[in-house]
PDB file of N, CA and C in Angstrom:
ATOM      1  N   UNK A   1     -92.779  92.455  -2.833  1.00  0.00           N
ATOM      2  CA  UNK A   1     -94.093  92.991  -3.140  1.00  0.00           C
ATOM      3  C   UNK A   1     -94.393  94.209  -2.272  1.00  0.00           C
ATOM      4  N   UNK A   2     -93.833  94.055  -1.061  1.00  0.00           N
ATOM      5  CA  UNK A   2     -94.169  95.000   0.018  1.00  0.00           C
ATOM      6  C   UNK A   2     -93.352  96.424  -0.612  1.00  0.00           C
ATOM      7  N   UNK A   3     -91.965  95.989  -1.279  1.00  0.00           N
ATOM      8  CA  UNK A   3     -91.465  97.648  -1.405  1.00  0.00           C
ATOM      9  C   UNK A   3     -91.826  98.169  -2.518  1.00  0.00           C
ATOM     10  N   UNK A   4     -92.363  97.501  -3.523  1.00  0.00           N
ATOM     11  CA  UNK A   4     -93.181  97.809  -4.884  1.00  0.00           C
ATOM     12  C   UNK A   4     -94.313  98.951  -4.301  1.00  0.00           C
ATOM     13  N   UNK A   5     -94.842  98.280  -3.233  1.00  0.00           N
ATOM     14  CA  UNK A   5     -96.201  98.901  -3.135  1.00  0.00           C
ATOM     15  C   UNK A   5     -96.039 100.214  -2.665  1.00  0.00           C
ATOM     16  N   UNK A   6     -94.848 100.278  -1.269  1.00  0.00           N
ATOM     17  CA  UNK A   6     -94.315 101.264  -0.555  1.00  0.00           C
ATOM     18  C   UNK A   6     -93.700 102.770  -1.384  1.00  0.00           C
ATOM     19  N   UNK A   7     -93.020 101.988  -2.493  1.00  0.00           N
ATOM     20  CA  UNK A   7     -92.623 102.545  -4.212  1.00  0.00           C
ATOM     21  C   UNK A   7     -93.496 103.233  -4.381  1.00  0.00           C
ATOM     22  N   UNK A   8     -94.368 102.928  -5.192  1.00  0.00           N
ATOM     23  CA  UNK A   8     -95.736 103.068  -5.906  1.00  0.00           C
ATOM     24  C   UNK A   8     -96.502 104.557  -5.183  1.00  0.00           C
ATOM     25  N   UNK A   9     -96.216 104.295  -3.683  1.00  0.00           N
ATOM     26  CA  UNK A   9     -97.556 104.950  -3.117  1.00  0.00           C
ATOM     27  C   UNK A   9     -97.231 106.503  -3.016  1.00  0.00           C
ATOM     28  N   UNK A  10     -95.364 106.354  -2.940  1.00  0.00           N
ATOM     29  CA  UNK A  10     -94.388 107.503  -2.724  1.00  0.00           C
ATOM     30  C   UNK A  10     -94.583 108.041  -3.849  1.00  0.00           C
ATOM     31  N   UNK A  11     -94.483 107.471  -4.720  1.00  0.00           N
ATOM     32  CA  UNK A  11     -94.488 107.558  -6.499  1.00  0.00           C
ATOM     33  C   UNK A  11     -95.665 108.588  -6.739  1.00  0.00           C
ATOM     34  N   UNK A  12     -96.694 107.683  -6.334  1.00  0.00           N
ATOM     35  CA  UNK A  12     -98.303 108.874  -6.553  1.00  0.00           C
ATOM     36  C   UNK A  12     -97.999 110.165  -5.919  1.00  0.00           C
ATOM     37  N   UNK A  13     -97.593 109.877  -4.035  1.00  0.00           N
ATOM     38  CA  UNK A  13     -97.700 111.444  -3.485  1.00  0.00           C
ATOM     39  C   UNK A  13     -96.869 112.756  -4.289  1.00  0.00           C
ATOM     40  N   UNK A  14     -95.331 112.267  -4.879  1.00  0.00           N
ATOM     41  CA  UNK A  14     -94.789 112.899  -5.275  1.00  0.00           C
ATOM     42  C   UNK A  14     -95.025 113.495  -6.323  1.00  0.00           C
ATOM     43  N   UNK A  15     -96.315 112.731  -7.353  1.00  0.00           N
ATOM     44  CA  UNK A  15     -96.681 113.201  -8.497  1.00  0.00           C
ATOM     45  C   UNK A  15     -97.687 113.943  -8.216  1.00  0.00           C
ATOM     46  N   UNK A  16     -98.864 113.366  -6.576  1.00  0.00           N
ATOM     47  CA  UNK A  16     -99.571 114.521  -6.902  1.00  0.00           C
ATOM     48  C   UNK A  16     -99.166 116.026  -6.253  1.00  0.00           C
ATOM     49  N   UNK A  17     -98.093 116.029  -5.517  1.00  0.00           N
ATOM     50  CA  UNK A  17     -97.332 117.533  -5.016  1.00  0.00           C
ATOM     51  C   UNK A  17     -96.798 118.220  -6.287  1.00  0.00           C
ATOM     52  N   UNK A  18     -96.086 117.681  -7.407  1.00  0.00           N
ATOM     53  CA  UNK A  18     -95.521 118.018  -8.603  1.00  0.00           C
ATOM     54  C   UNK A  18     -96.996 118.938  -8.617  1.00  0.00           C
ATOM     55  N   UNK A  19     -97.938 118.086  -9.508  1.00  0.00           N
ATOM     56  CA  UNK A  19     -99.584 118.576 -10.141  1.00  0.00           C
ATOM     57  C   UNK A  19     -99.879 119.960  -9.075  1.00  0.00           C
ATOM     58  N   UNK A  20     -99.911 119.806  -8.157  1.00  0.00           N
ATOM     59  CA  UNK A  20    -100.740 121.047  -7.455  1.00  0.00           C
ATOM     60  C   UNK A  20     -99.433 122.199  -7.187  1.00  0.00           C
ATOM     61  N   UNK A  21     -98.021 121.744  -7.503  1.00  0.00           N
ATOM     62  CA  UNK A  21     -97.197 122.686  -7.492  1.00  0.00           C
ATOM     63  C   UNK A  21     -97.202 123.820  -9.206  1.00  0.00           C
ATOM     64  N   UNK A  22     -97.577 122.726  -9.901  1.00  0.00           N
ATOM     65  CA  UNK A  22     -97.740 123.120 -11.184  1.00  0.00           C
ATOM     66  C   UNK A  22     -98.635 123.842 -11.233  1.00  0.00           C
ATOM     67  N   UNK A  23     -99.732 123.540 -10.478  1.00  0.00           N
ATOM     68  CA  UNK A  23    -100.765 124.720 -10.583  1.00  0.00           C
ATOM     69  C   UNK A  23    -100.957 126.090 -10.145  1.00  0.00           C
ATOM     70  N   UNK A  24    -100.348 126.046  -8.629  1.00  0.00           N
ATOM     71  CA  UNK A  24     -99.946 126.952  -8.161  1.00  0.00           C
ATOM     72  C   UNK A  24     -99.052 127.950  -9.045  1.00  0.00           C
ATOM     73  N   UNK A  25     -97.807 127.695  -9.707  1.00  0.00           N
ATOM     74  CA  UNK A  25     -97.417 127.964 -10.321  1.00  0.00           C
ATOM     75  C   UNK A  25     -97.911 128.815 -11.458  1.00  0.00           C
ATOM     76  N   UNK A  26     -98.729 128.163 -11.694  1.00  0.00           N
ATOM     77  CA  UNK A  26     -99.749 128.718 -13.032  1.00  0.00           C
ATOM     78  C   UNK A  26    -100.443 130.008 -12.310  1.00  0.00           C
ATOM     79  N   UNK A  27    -100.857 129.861 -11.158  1.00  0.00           N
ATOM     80  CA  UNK A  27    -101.385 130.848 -10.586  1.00  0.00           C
ATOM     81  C   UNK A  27    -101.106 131.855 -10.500  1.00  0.00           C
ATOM     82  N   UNK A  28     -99.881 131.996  -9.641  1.00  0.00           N
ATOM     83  CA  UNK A  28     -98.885 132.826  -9.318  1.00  0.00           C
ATOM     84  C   UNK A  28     -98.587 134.191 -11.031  1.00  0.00           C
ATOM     85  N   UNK A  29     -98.140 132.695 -11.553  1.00  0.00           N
ATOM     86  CA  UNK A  29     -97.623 133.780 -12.789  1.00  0.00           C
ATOM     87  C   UNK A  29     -98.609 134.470 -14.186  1.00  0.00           C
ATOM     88  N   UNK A  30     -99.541 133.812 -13.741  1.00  0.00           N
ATOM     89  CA  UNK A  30    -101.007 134.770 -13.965  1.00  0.00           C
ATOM     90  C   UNK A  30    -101.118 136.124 -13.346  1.00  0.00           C
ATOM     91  N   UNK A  31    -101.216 136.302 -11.845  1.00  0.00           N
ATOM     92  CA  UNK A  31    -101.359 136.976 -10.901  1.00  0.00           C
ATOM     93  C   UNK A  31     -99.760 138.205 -11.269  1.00  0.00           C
ATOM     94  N   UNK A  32     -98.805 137.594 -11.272  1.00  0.00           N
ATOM     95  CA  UNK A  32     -97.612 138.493 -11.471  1.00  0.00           C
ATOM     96  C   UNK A  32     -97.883 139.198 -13.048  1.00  0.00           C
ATOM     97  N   UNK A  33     -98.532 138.692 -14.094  1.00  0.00           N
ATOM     98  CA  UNK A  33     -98.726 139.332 -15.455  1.00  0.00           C
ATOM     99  C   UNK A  33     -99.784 140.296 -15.252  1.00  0.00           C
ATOM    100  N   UNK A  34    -101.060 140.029 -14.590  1.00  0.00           N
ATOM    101  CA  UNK A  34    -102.112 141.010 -14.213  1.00  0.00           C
ATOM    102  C   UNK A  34    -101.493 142.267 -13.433  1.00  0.00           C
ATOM    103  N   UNK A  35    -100.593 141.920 -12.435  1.00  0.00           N
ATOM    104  CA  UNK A  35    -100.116 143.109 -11.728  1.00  0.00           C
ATOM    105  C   UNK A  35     -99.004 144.226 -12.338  1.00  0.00           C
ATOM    106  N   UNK A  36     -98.305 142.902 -13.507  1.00  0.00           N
ATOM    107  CA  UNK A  36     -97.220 143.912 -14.154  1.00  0.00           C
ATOM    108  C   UNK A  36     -97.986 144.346 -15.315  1.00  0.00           C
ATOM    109  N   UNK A  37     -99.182 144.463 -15.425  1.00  0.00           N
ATOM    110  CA  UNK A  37     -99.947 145.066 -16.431  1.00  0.00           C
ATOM    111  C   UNK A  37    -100.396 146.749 -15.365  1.00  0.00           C
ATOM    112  N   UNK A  38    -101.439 146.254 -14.821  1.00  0.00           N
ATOM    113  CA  UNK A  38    -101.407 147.066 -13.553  1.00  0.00           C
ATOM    114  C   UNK A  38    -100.904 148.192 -13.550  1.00  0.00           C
ATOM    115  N   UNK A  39     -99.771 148.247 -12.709  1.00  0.00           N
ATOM    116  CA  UNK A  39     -98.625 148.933 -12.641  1.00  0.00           C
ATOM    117  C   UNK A  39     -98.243 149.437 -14.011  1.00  0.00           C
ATOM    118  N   UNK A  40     -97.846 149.294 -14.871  1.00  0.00           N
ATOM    119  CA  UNK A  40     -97.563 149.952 -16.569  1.00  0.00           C
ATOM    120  C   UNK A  40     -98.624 150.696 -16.638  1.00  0.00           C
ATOM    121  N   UNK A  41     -99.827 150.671 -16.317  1.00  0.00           N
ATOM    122  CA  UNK A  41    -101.109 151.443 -16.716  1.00  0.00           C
ATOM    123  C   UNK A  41    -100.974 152.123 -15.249  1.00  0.00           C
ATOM    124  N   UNK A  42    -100.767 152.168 -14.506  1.00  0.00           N
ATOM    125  CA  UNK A  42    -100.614 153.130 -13.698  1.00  0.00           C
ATOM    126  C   UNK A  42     -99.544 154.143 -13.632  1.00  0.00           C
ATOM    127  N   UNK A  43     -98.266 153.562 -13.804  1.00  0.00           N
ATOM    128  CA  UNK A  43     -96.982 154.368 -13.990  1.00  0.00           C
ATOM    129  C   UNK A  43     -97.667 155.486 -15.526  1.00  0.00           C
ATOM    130  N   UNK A  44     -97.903 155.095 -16.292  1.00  0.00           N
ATOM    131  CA  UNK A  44     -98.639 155.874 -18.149  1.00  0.00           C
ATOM    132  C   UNK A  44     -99.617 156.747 -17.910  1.00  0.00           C
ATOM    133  N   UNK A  45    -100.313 156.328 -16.566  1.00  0.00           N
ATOM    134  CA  UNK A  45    -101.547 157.140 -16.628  1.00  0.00           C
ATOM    135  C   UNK A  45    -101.116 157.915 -15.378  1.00  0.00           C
ATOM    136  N   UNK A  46    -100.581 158.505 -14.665  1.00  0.00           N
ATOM    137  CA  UNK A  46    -100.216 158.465 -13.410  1.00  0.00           C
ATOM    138  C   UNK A  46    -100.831 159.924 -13.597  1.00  0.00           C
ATOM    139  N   UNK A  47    -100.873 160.672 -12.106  1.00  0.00           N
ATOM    140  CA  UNK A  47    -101.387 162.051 -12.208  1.00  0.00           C
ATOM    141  C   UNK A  47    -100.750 162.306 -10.701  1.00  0.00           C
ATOM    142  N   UNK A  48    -100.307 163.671 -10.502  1.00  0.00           N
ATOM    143  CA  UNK A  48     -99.693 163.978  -9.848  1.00  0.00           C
ATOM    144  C   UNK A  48    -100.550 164.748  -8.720  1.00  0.00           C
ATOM    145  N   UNK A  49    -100.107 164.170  -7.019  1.00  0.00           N
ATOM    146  CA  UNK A  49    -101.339 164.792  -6.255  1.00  0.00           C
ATOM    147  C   UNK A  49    -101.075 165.636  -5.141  1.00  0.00           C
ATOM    148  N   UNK A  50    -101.377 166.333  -4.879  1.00  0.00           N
ATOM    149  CA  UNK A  50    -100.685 167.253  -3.374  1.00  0.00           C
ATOM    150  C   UNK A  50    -101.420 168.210  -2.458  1.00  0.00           C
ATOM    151  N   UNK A  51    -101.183 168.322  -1.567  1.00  0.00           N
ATOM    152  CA  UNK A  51    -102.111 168.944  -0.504  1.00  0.00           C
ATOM    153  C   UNK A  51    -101.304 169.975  -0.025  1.00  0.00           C
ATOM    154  N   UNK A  52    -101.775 171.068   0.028  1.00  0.00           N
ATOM    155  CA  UNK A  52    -101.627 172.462   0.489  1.00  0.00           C
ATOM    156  C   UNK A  52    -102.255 173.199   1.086  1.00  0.00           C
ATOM    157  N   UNK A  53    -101.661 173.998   2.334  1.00  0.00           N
ATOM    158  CA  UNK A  53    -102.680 174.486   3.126  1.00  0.00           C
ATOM    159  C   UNK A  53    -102.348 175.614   2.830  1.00  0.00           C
ATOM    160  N   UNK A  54    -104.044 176.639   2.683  1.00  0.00           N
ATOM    161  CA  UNK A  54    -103.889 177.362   1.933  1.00  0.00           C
ATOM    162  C   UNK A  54    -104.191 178.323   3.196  1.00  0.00           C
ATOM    163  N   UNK A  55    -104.683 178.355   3.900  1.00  0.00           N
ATOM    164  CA  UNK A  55    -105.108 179.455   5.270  1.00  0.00           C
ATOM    165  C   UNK A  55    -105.002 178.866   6.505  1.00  0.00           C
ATOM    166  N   UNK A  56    -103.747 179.374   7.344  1.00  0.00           N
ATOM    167  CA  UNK A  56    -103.752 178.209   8.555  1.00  0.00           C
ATOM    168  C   UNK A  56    -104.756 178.889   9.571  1.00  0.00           C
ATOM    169  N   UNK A  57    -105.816 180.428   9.702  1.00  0.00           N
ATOM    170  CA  UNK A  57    -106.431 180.480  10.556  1.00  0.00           C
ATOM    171  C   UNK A  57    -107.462 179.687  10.358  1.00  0.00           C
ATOM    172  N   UNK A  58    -107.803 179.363   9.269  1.00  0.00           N
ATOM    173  CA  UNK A  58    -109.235 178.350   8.857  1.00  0.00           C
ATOM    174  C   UNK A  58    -108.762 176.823   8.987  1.00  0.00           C
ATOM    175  N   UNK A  59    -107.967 176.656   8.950  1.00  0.00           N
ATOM    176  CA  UNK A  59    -107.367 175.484   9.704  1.00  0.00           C
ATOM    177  C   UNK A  59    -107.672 174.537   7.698  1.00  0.00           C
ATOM    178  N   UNK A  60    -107.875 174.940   6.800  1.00  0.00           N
ATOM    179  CA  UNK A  60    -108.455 174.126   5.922  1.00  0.00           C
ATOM    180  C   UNK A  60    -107.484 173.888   4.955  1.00  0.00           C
ATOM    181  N   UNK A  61    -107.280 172.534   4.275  1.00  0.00           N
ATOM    182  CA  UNK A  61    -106.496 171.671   3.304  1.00  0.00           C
ATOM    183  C   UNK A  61    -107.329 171.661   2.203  1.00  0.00           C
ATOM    184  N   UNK A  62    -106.417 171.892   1.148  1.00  0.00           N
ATOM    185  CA  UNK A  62    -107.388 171.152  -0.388  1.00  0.00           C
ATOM    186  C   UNK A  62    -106.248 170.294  -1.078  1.00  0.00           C
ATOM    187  N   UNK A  63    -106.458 169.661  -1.737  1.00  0.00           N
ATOM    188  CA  UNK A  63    -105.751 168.401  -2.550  1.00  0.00           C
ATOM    189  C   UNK A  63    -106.254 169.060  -3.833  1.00  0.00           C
ATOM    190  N   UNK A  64    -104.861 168.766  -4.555  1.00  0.00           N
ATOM    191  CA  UNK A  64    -104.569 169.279  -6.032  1.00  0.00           C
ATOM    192  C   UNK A  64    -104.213 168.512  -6.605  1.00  0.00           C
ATOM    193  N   UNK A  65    -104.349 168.267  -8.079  1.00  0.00           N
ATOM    194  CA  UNK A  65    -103.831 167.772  -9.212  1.00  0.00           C
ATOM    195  C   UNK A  65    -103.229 168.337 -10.116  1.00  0.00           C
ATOM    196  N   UNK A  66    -102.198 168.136 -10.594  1.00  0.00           N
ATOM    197  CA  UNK A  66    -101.427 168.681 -12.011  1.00  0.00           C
ATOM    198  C   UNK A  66    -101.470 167.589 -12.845  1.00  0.00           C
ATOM    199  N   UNK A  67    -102.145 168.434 -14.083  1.00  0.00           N
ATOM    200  CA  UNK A  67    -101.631 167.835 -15.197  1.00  0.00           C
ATOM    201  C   UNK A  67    -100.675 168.254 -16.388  1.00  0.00           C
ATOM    202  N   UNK A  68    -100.138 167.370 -16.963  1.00  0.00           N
ATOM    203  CA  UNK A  68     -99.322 167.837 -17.866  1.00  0.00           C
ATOM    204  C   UNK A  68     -99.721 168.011 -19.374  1.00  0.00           C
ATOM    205  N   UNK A  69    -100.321 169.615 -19.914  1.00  0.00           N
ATOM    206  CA  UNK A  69    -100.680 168.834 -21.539  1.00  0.00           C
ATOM    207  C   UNK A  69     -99.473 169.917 -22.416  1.00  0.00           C
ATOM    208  N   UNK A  70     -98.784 168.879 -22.936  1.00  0.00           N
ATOM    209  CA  UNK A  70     -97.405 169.491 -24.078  1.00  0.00           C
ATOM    210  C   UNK A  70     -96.805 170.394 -23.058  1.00  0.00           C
ATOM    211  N   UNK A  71     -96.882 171.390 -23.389  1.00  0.00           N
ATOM    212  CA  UNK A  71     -95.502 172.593 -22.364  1.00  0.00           C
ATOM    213  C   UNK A  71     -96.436 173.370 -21.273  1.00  0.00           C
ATOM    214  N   UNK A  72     -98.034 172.907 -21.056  1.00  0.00           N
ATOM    215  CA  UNK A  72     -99.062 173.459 -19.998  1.00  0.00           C
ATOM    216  C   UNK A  72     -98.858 172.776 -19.108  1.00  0.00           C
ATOM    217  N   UNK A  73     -99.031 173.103 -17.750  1.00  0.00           N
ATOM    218  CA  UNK A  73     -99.644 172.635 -16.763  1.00  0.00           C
ATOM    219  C   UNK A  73    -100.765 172.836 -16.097  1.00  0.00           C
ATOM    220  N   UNK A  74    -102.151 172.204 -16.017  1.00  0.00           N
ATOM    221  CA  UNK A  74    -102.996 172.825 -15.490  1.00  0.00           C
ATOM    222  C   UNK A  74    -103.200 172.421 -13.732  1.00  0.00           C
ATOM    223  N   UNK A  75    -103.583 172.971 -13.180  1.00  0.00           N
ATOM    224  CA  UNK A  75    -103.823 172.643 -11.638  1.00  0.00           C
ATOM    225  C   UNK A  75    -105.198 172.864 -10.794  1.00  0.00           C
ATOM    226  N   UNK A  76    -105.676 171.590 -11.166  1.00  0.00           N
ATOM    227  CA  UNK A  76    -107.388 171.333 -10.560  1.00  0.00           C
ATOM    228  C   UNK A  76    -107.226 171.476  -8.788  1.00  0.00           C
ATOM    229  N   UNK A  77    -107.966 172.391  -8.407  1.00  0.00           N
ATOM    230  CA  UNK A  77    -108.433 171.844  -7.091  1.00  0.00           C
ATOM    231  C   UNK A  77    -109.687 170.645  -6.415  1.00  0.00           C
ATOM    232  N   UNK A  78    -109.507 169.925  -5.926  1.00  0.00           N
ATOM    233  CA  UNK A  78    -110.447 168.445  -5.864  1.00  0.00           C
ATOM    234  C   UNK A  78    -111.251 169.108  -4.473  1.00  0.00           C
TER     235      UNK A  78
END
């Protein structure tokens, strides 16, 4: 009776580590589909960024963008 019970109790813990591994699980690969979404919409949308100093007595930086439309490139200063 004693190793039935000893059985039994191992029996539950192991099922409930399975359950919360399962969930975790679930988590995880939620979290990995949101991010590899993410990333695809970032790599598609991406924009290209760079900093150039344009006068070193003024000591001053501006950050640029290029974009690409068909065979143009345009180049925003931010």
């Amino acid at each position: 009776m004693f190793v039935a019970l000893i059985c039994g109790i191992i029996q539950m813990k192991y099922q409930d580590e399975k359950e919360m591994l399962e969930k975790e699980n679930q988590l995880l690969n939620e979290r990995n589909e949101l991010l590899s979404i993410s990333y695809e919409d970032a790599a598609y949308n991406r924009k290209k960024y760079c900093i150039r100093v344009y006068n070193f007595r003024e000591r001053s930086i501006k950050l640029e963008r290029k974009r690409k439309f068909e065979n143009y490139i345009k180049k925003q200063i931010l």
